[in-house]
Protein backbone atom coordinates (compact mmCIF):
# COMPACT_ATOMS: atom_id res chain seq x y z
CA UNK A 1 138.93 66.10 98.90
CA UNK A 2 141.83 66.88 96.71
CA UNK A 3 144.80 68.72 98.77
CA UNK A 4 144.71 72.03 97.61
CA UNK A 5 148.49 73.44 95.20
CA UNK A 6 150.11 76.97 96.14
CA UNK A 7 149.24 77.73 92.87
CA UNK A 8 145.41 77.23 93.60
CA UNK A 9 145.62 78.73 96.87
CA UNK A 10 146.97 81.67 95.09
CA UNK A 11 144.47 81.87 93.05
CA UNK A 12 141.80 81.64 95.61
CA UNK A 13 143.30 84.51 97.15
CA UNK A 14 143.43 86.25 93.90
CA UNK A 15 139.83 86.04 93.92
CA UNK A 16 138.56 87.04 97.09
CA UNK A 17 139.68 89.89 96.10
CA UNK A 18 141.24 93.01 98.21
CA UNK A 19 141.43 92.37 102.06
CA UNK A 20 139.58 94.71 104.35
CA UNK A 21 140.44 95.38 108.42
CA UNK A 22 137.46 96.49 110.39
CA UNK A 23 137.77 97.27 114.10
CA UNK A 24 135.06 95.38 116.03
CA UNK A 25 134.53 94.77 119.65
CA UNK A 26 138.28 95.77 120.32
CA UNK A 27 139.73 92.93 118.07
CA UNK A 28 140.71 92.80 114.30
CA UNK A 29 138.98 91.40 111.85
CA UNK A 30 139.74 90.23 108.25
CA UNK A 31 137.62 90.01 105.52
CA UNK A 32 137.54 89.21 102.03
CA UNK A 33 135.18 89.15 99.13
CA UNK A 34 134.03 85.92 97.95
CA UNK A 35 134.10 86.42 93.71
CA UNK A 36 132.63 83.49 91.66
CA UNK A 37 132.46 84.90 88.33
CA UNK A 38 135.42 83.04 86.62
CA UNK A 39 136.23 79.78 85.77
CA UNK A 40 138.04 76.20 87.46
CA UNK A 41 137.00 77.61 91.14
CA UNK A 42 137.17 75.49 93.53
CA UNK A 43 133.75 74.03 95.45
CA UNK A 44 132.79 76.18 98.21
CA UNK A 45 133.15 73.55 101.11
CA UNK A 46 137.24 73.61 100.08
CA UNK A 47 136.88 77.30 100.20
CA UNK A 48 135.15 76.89 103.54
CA UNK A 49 137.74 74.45 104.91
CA UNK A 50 140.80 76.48 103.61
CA UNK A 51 139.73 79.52 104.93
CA UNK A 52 139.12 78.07 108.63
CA UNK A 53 142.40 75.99 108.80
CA UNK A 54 145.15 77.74 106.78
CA UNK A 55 143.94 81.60 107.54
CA UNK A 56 142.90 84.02 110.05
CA UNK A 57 139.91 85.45 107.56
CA UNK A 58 136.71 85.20 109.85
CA UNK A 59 134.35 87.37 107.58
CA UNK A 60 133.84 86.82 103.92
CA UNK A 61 131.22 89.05 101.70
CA UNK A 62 129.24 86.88 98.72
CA UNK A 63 127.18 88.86 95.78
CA UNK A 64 124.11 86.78 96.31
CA UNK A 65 122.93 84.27 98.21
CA UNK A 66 124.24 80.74 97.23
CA UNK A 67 123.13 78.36 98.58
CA UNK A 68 126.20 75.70 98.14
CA UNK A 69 128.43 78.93 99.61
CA UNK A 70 125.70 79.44 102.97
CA UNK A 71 126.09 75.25 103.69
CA UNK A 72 129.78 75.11 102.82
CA UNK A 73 130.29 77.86 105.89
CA UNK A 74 128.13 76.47 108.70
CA UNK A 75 129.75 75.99 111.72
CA UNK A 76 132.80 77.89 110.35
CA UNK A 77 132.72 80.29 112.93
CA UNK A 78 132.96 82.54 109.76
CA UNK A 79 130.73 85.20 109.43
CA UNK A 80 129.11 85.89 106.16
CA UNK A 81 127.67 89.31 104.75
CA UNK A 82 124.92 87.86 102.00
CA UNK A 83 123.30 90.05 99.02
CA UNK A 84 119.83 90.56 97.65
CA UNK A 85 120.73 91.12 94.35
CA UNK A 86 119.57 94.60 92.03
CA UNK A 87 116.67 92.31 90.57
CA UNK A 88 115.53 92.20 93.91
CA UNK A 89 115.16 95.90 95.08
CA UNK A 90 111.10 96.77 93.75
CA UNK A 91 110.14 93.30 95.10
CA UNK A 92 111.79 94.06 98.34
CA UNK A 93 109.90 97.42 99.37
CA UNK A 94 106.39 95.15 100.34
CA UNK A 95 106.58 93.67 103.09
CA UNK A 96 105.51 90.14 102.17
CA UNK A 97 107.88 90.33 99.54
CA UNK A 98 110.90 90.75 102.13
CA UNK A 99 109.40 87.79 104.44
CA UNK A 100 109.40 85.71 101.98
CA UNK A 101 113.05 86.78 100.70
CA UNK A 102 114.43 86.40 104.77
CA UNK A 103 112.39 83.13 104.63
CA UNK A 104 114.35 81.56 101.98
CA UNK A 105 117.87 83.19 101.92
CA UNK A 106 118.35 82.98 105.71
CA UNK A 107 116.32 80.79 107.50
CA UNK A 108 117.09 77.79 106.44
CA UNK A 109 120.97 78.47 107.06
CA UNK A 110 120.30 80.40 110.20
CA UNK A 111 122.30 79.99 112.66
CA UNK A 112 124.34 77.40 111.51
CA UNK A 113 125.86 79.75 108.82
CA UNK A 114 126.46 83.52 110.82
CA UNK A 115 124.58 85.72 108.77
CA UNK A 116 125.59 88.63 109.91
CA UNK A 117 124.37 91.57 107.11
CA UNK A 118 122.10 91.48 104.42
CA UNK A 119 123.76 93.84 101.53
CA UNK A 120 120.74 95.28 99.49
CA UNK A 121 121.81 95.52 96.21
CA UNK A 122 125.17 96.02 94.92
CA UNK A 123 126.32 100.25 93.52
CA UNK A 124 123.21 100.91 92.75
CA UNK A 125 124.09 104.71 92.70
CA UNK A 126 126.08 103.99 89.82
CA UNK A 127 123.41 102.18 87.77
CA UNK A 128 122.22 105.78 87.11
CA UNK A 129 118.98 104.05 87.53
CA UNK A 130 116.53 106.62 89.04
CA UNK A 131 113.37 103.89 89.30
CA UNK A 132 116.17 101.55 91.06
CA UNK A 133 117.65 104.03 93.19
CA UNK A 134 114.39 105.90 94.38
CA UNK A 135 113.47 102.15 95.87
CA UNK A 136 116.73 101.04 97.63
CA UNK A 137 116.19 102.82 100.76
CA UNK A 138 112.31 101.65 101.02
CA UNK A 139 113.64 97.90 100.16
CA UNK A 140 116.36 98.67 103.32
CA UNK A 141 113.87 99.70 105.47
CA UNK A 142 111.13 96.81 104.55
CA UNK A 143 114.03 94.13 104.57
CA UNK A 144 114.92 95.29 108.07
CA UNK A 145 111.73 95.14 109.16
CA UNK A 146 111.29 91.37 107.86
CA UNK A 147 114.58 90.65 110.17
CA UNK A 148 113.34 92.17 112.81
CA UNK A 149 109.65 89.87 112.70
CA UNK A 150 111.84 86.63 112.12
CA UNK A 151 113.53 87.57 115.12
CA UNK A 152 116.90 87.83 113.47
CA UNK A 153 117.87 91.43 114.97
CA UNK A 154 121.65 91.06 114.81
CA UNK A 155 121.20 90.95 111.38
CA UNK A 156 122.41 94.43 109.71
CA UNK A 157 121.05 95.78 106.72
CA UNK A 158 123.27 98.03 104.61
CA UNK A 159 124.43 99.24 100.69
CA UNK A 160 127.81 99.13 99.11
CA UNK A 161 128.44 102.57 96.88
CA UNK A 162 130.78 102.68 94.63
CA UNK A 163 133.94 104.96 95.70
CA UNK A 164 132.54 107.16 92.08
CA UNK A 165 130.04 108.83 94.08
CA UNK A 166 132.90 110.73 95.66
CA UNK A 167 134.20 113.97 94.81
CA UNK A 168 136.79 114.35 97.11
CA UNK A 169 138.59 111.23 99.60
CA UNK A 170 141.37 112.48 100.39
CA UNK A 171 141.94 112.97 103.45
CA UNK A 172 138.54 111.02 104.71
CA UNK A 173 137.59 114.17 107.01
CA UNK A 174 137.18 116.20 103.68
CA UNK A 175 135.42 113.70 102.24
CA UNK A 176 132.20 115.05 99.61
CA UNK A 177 129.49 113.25 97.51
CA UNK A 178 129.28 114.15 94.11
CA UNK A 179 127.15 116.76 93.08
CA UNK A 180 123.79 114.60 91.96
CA UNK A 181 124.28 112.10 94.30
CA UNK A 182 124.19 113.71 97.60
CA UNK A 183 120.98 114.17 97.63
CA UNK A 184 120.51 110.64 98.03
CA UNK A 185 123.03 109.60 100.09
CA UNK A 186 123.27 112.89 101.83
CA UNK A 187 122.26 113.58 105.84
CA UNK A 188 118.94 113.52 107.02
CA UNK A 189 116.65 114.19 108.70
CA UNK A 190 116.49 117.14 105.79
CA UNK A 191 114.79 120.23 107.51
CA UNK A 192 111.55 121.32 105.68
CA UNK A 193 112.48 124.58 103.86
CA UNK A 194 111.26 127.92 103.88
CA UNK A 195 108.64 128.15 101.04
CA UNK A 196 109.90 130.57 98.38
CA UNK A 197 108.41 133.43 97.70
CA UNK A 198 106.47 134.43 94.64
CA UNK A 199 109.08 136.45 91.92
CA UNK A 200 110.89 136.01 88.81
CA UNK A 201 113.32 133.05 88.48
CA UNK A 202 111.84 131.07 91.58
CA UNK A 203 110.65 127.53 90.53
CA UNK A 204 108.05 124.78 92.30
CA UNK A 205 108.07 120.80 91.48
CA UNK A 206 104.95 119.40 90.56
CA UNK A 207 103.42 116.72 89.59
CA UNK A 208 103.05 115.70 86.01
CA UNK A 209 99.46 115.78 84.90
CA UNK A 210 99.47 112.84 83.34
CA UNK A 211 101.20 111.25 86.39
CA UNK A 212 99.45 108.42 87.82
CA UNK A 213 98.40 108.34 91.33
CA UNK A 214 100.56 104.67 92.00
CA UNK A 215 103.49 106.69 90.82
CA UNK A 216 102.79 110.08 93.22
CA UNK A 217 102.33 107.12 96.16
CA UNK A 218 105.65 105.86 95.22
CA UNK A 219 106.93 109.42 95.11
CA UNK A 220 105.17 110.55 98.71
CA UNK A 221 106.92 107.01 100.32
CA UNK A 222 110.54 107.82 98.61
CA UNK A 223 110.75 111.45 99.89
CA UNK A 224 109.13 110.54 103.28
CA UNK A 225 111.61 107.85 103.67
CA UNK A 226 114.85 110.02 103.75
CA UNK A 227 113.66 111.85 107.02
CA UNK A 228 111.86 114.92 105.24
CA UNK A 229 109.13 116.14 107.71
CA UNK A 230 106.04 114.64 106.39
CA UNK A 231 103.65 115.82 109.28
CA UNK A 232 101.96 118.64 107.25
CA UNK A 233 100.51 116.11 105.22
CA UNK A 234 99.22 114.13 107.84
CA UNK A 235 95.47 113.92 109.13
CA UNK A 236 95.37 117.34 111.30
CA UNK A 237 98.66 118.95 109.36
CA UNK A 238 98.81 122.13 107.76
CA UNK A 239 99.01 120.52 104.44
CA UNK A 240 96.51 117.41 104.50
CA UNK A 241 93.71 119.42 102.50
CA UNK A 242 92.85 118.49 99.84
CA UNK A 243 93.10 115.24 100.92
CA UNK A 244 94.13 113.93 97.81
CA UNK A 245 97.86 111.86 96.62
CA UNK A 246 98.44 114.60 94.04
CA UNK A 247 98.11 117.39 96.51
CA UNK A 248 100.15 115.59 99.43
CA UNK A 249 102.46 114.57 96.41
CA UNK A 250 102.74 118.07 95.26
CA UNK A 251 103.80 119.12 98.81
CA UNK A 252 106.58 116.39 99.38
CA UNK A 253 107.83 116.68 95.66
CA UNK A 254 108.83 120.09 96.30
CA UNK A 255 110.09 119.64 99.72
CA UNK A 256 112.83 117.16 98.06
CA UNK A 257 113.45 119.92 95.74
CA UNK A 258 114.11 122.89 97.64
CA UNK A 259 115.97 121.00 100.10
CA UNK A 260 118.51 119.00 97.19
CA UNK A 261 120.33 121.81 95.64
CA UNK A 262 117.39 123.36 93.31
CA UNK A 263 118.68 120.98 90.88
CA UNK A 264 116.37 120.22 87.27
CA UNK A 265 116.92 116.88 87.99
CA UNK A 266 115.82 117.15 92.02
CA UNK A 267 112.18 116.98 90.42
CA UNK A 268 112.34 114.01 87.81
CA UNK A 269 110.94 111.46 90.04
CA UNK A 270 111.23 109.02 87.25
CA UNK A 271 109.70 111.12 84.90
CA UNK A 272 106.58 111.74 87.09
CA UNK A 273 107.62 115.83 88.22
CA UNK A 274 107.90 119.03 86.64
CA UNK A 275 108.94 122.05 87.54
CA UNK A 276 106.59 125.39 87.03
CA UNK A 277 107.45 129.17 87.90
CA UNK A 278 103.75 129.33 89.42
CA UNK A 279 103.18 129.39 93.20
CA UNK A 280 100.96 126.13 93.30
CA UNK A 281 99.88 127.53 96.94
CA UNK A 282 98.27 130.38 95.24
């Protein structure tokens, strides 16, 4: 292996990008980002081996899951945070789907390579996709669930936002999400509102009529998914008759409404809501 310049150390630096300290278990750790979206890099095991002898960086973050990158850090004692790319998100909220993701990204590097998070897609709140973004916390959840039947529990699942979906940072304790996105990546459990009452200027989301019942399922998991109480629609709830996916639809669509701000866009559901100044109840 070719001894590595101080120019092309500094330009391996360069590209891991900005350092980050995390405190964990009482000790400091370093990590960087491992970028491989330019040109003349050098091969991962040199990475590897620079990294381990001439640094005190013990975490590194990759935007995929190469394969060359997983083998080059194996036996490292480096931990790396892996990423199933924004392709991946729809496939990743069925179960088999996410077993057979965990079976070939981690397994065969596990535990060799420390795996220690799976990062589920990469800003997806700034894709401004609604179809992507209404399916990144069901992939989480599925994914997790995958780790957890491999037996791979200290594996975390998580999302990186972009720092745009901020309104305010400054100082962290005032920290805000943007109107529009905090109803995504707002708290939950979200409490189950007080029905409005009938009366000009009070609005209801509903499904579309020409809505298709794969796309109110979709809908029903989504909302249910962020912590919204989803009991009345449950065998024996207030809500379960009719026992149909428009009606239980219907009920959750408007739940995420009333509860996000009241917002036109709180009932787009890809296209699939509408809102209506008729009680649906009545």
């Amino acid at each position: 292996m070719a001894m590595l310049t101080a120019k092309s150390l500094s330009h391996i630096i360069f590209l891991l990008s900005t350092l980050l300290l995390q405190l964990i278990t009482n000790t400091y750790a370093i990590g960087v980002n491992y970028g491989t979206l330019a040109n003349n890099l050098p091969p991962p095991a040199q990475v590897a081996a620079f990294l381990k002898s001439q640094t005190t960086i013990n975490k590194i973050k990759i935007f995929d899951t190469n394969a060359d990158i997983l083998r080059a850090f194996a036996n490292t004692n480096i931990s790396v945070i892996i990423t199933a790319v924004n392709g991946d998100i729809p496939s990743l909220t069925k179960l088999p789907s996410a077993q057979s993701w965990v079976s070939t990204h981690i397994i065969p590097f596990h535990p060799q390579t420390i795996i220690s998070h799976v990062a589920v897609g990469n800003e997806i709140m700034a894709t401004a996709d609604k179809f992507l973004i209404a399916q990144l916390v069901p992939a989480m959840k599925t994914l997790n669930t995958a780790l957890k039947l491999a037996g791979l529990t200290h594996i975390k699942v998580s999302t990186p936002h972009s720092l745009g979906i901020l309104s305010t940072s400054e100082p962290p304790s005032s920290g805000r999400f943007r109107r529009g996105y905090d109803r995504y990546a707002g708290p939950t459990p979200t409490p189950t509102p007080t029905p409005p009452s009938s009366g000009s200027g009070k609005k209801w989301c509903v499904p579309k009529s020409d809505a298709s019942d794969e796309a109110l399922q979709k809908n029903i998991d989504y909302v249910c998914s962020l912590g919204v109480d989803c009991k009345p629609i449950q065998a024996g709830g207030a809500c379960f008759d009719p026992n149909t996916i428009r009606s239980h639809a219907a009920y959750v669509m408007n739940v995420f409404y009333q509860t996000s701000g009241r917002h036109d866009f709180d009932c787009d559901f890809a296209n699939t809501g509408v809102l209506t100044s008729s009680d649906p109840s009545e």
